[in-house]
C-alpha atoms as a PDB file:
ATOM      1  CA  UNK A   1      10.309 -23.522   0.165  1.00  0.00           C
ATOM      2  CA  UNK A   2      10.457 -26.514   2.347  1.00  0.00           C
ATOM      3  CA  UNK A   3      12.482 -24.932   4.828  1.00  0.00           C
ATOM      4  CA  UNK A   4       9.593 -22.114   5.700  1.00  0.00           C
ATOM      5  CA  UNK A   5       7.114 -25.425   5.431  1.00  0.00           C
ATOM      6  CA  UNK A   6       9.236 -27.085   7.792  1.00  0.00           C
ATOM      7  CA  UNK A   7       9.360 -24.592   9.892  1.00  0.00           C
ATOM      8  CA  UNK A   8       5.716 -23.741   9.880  1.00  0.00           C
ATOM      9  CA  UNK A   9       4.448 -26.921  10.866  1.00  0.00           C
ATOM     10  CA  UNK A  10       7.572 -26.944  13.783  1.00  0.00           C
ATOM     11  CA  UNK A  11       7.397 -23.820  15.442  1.00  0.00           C
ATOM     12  CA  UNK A  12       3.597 -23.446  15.838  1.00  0.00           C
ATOM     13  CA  UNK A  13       3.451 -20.577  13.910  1.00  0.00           C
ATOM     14  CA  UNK A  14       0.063 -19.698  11.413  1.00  0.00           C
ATOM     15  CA  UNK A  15       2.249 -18.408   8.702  1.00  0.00           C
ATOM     16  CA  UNK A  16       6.427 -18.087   7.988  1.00  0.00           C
ATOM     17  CA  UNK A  17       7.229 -15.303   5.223  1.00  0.00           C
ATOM     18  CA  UNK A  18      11.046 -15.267   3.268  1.00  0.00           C
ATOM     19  CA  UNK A  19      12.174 -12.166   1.717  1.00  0.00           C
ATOM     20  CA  UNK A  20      15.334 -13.064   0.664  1.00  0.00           C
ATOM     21  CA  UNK A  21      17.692 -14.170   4.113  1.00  0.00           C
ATOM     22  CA  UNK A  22      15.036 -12.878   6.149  1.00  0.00           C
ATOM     23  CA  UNK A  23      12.657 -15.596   7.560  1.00  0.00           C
ATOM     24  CA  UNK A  24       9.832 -14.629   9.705  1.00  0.00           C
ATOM     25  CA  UNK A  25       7.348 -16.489  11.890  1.00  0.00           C
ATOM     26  CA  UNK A  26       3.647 -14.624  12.438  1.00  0.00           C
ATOM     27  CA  UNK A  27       1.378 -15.916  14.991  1.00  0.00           C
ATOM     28  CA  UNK A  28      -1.678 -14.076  14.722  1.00  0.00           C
ATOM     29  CA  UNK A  29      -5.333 -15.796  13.781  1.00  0.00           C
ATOM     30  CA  UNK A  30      -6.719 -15.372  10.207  1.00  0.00           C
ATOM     31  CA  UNK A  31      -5.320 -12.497   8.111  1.00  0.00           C
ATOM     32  CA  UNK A  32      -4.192  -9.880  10.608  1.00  0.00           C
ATOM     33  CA  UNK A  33      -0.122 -10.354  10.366  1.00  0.00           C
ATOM     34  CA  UNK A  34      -1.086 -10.660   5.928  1.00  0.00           C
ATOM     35  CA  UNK A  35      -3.061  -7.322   6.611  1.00  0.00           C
ATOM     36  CA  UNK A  36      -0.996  -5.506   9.035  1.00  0.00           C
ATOM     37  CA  UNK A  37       2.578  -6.552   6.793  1.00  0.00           C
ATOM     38  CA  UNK A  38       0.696  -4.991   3.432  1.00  0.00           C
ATOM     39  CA  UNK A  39       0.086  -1.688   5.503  1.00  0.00           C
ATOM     40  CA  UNK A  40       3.364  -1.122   7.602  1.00  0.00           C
ATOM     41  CA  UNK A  41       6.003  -3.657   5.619  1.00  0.00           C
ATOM     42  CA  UNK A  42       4.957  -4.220   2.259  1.00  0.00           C
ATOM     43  CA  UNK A  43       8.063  -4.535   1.150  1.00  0.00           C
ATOM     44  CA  UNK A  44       8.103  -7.800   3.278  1.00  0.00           C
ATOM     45  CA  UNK A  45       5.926  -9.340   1.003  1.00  0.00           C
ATOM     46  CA  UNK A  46       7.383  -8.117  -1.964  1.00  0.00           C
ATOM     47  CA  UNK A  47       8.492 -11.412  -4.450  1.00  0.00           C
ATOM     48  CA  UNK A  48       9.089 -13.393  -0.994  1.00  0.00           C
ATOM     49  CA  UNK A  49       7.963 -17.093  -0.316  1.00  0.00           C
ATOM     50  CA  UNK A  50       5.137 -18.044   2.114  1.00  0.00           C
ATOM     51  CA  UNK A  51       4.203 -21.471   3.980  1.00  0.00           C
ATOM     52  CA  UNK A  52       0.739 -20.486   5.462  1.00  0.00           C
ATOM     53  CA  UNK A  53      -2.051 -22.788   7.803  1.00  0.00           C
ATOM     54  CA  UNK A  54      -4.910 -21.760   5.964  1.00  0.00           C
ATOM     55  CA  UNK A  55      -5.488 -19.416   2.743  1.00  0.00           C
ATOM     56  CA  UNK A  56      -9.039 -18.045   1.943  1.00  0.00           C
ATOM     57  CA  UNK A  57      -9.616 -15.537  -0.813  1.00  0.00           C
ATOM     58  CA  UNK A  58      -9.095 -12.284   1.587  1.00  0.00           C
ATOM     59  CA  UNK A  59      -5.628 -14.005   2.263  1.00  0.00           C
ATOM     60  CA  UNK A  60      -5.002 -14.309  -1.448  1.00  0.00           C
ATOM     61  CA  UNK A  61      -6.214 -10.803  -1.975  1.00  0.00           C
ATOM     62  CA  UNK A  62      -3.822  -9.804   0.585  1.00  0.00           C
ATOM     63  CA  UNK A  63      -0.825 -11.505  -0.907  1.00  0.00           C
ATOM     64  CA  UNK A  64      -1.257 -10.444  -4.426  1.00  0.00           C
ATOM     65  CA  UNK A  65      -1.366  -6.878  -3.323  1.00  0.00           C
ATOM     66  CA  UNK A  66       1.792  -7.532  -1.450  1.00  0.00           C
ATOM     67  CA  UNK A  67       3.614  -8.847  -4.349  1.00  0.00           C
ATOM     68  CA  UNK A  68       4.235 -12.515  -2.873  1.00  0.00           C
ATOM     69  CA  UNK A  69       6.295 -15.051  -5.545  1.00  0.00           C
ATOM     70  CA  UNK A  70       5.508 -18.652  -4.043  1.00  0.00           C
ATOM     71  CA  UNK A  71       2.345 -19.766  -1.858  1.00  0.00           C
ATOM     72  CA  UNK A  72       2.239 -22.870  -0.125  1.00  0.00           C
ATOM     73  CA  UNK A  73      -0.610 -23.726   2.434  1.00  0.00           C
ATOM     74  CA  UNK A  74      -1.641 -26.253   4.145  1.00  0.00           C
ATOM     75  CA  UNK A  75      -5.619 -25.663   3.452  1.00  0.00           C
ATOM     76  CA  UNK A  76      -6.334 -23.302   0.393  1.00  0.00           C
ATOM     77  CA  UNK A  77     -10.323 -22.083  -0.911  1.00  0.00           C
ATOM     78  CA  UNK A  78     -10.617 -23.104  -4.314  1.00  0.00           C
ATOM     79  CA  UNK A  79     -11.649 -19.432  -4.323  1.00  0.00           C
ATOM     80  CA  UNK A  80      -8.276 -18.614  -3.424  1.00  0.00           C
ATOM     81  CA  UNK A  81      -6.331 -21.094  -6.031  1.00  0.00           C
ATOM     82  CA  UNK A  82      -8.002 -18.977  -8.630  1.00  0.00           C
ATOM     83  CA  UNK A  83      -7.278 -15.485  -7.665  1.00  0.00           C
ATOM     84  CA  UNK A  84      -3.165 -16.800  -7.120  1.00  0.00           C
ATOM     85  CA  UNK A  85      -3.200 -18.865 -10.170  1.00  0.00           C
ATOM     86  CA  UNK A  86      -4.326 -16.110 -12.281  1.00  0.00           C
ATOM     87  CA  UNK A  87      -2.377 -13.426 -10.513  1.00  0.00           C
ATOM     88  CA  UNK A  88       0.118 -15.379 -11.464  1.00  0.00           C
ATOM     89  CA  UNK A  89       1.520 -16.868  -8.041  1.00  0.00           C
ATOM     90  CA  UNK A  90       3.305 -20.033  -8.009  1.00  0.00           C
ATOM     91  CA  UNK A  91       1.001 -22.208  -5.262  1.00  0.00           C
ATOM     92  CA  UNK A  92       1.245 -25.550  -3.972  1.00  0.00           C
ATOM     93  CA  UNK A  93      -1.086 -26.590  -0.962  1.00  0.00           C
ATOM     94  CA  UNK A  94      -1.968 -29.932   0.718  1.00  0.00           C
ATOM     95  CA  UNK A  95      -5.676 -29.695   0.524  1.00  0.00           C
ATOM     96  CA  UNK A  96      -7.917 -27.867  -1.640  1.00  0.00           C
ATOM     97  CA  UNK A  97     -11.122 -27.115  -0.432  1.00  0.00           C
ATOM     98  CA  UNK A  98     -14.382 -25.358  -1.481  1.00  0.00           C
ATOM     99  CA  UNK A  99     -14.185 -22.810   0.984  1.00  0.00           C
ATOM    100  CA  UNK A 100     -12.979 -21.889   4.433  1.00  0.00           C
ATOM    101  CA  UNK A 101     -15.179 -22.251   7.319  1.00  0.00           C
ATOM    102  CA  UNK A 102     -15.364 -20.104  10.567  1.00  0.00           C
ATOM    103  CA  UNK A 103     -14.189 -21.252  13.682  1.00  0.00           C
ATOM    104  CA  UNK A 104     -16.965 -22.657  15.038  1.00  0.00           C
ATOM    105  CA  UNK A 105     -17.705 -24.399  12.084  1.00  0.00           C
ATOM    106  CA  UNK A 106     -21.013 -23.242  11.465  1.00  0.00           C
ATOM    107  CA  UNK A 107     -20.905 -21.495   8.290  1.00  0.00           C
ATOM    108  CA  UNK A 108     -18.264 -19.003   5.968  1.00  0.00           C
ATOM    109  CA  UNK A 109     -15.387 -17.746   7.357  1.00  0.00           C
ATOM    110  CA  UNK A 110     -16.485 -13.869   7.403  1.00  0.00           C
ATOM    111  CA  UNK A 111     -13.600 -12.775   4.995  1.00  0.00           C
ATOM    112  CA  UNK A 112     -14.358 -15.197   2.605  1.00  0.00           C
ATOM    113  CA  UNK A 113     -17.627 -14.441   2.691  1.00  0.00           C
ATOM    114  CA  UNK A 114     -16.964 -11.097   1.982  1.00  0.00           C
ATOM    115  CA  UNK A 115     -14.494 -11.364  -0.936  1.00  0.00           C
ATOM    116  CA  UNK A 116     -16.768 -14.129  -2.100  1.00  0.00           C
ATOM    117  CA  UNK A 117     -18.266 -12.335  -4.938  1.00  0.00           C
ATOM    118  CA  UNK A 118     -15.220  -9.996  -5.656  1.00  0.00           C
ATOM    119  CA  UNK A 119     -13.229 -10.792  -8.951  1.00  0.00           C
ATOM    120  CA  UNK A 120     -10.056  -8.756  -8.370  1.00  0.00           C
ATOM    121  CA  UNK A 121      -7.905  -8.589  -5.547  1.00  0.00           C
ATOM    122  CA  UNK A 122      -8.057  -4.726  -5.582  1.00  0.00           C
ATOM    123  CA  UNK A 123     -11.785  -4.756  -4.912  1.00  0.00           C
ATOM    124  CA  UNK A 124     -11.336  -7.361  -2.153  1.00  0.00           C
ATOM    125  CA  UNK A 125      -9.074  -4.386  -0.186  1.00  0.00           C
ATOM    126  CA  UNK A 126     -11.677  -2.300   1.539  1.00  0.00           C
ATOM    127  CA  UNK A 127     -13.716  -5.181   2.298  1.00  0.00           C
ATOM    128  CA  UNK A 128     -11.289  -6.631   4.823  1.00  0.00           C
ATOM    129  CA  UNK A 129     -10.169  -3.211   5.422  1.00  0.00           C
ATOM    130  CA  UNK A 130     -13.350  -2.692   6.865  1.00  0.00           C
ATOM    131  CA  UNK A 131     -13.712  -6.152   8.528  1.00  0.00           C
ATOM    132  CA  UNK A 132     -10.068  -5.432  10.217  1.00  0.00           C
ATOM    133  CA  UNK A 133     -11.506  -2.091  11.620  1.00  0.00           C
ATOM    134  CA  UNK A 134     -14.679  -3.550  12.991  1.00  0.00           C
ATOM    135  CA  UNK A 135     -12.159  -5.989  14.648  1.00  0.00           C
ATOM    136  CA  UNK A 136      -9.774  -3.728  16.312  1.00  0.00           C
ATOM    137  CA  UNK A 137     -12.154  -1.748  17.991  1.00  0.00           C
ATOM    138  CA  UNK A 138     -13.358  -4.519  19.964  1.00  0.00           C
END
């Protein structure tokens, strides 16, 4: 695990994903690379390892649904904690926060706003599927 930590915080990357030998570096703001693996390479995520920047609860959704083993990030929602812990995800993190803010630091970020109420990772799905449509057509 400290190798993809390692290399997270080295190679500027947002989040590094193991599957087994394979080690891959994402770049891509909030949860789009989570989002697009779970749709075109789930099995990616399948029991792998990920060292992330910042895990909200949409992130969490994301990785549960993917099958992920081992979650470290940096910054993790106490929201998100939960919905690992319980889905039974290993997760370490270096700070725990109430929630994740938006970029401009002026309220929610807009996915875990969303997923805010949502129990179950399987409800939180459409929700960001949604968001991630909205966000591609711009």
């Amino acid at each position: 695990m400290q190798k993809i930590i390692d290399m997270l915080h080295q190679q500027g990357c947002s989040c590094v994903i193991r599957n087994g030998e394979s080690v891959r570096c994402f770049t891509k703001r909030g949860v789009a690379d989570l989002y697009e693996l779970l749709q075109k390479e789930p099995q990616m995520l399948k029991s792998a390892d990920i060292a992330d920047k910042v895990i909200g609860k949409g992130a969490a959704a994301l990785l549960i649904l993917g099958g992920i083993s081992r979650v470290y990030a940096d910054v993790m929602s106490q929201p998100a904690f939960e919905l690992l812990h319980n889905a039974g995800v290993r997760v370490t993190f270096g700070l725990k926060v109430p929630h994740i803010i938006n970029r401009s630091k002026t309220g929610l970020c807009p996915i875990e706003e969303l997923c805010e109420p949502i129990r179950t990772a399987q409800e939180c799905l459409p929700l960001i599927e949604r968001f991630m449509q909205m966000v591609l057509k711009k």
